[in-house]
C-alpha atoms as a PDB file:
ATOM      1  CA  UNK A   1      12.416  11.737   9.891  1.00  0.00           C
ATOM      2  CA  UNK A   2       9.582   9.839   8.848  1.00  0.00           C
ATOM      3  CA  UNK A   3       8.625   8.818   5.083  1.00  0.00           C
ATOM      4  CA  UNK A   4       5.242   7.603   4.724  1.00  0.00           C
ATOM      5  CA  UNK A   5       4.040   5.919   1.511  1.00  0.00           C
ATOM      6  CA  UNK A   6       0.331   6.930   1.067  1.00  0.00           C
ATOM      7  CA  UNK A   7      -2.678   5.471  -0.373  1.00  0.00           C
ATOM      8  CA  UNK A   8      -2.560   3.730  -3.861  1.00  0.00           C
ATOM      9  CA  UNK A   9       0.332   1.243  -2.878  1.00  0.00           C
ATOM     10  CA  UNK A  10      -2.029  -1.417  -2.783  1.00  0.00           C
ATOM     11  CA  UNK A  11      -4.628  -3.845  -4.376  1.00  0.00           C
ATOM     12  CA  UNK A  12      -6.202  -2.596  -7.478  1.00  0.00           C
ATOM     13  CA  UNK A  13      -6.363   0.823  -5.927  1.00  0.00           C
ATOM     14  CA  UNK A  14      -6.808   3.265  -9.429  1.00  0.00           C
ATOM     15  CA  UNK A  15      -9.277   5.318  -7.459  1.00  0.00           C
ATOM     16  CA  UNK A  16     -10.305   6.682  -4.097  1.00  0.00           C
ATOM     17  CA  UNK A  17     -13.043   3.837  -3.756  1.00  0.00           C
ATOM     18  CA  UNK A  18     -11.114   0.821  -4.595  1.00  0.00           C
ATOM     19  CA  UNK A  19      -9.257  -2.107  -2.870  1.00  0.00           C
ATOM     20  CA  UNK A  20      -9.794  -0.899   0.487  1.00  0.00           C
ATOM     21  CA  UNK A  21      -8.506  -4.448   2.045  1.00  0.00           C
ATOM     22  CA  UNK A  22      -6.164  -5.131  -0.305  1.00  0.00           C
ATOM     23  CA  UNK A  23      -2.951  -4.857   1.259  1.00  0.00           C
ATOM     24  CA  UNK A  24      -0.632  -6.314  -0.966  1.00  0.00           C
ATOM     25  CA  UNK A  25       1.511  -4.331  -2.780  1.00  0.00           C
ATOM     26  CA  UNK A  26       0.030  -3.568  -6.125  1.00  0.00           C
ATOM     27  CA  UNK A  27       3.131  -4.643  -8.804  1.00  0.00           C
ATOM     28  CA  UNK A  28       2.328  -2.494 -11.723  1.00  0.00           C
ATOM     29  CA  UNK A  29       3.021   0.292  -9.536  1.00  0.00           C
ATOM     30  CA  UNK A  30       5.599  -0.972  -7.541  1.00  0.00           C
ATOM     31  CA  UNK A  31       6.941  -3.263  -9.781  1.00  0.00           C
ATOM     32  CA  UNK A  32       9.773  -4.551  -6.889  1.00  0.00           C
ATOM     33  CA  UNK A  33       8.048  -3.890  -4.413  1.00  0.00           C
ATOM     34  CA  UNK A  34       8.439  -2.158  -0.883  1.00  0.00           C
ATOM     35  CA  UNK A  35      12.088  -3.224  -0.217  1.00  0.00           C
ATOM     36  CA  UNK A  36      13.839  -0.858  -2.039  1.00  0.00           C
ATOM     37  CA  UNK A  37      12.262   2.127  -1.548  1.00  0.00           C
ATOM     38  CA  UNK A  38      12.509   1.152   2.547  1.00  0.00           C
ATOM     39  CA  UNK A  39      16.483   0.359   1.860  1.00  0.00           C
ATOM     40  CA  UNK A  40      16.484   4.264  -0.148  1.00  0.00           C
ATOM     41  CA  UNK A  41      14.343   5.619   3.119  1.00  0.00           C
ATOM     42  CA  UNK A  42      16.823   3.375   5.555  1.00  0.00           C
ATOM     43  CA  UNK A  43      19.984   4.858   3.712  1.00  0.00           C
ATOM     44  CA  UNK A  44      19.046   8.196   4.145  1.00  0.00           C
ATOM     45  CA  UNK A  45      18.496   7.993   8.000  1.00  0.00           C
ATOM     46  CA  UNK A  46      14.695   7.780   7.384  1.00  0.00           C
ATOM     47  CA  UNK A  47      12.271   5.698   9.160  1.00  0.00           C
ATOM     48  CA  UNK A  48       9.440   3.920   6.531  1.00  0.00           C
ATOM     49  CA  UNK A  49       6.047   4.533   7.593  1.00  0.00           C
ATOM     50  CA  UNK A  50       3.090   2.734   5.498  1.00  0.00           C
ATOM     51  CA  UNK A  51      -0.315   3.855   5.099  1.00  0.00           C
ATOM     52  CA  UNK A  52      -3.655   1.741   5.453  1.00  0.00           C
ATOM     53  CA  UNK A  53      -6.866   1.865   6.839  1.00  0.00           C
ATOM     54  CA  UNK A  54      -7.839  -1.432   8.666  1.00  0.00           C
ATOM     55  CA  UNK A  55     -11.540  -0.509   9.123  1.00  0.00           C
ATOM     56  CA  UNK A  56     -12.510  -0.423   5.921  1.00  0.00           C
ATOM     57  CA  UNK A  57     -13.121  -2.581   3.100  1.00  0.00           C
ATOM     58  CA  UNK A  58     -14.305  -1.813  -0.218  1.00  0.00           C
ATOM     59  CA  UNK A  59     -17.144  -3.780  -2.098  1.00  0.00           C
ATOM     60  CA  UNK A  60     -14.769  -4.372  -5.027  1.00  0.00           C
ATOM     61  CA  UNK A  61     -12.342  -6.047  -3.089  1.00  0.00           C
ATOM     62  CA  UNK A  62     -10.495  -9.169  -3.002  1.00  0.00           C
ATOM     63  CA  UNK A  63     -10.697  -9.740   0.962  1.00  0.00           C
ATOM     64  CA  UNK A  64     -14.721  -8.459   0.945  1.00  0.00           C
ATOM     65  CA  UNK A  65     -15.383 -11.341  -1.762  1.00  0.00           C
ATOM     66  CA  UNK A  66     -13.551 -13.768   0.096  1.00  0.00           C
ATOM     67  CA  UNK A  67     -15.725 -13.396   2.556  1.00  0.00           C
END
């Protein structure tokens, strides 16, 4: 089995147009980050599976200002 962590992990992400390049973990929702939910997924026989979309970038963005 497979546990994928969907969209929101990241960035600023508060809404479905946000952050889209992002990809760092976003702390006030993850507060300690990936690791332990991958060691609770890893414990439990589970693969960890992470969800992004590397064709897209949102305006709003750290990355799309950067550059």
């Amino acid at each position: 089995d497979t546990f994928v962590l969907d969209d929101g992990w990241f960035g600023h992400r508060d809404n479905d147009r946000s952050s889209l390049g992002d990809w760092f973990v976003n702390t006030k929702k993850l507060p300690h980050g990936l690791d332990p939910l991958i060691e609770r997924c890893e414990k439990r026989g589970m693969k960890f599976g992470l969800w992004l979309e590397p064709e897209m970038i949102s305006e709003d963005s750290e990355l799309y200002a950067a550059h």
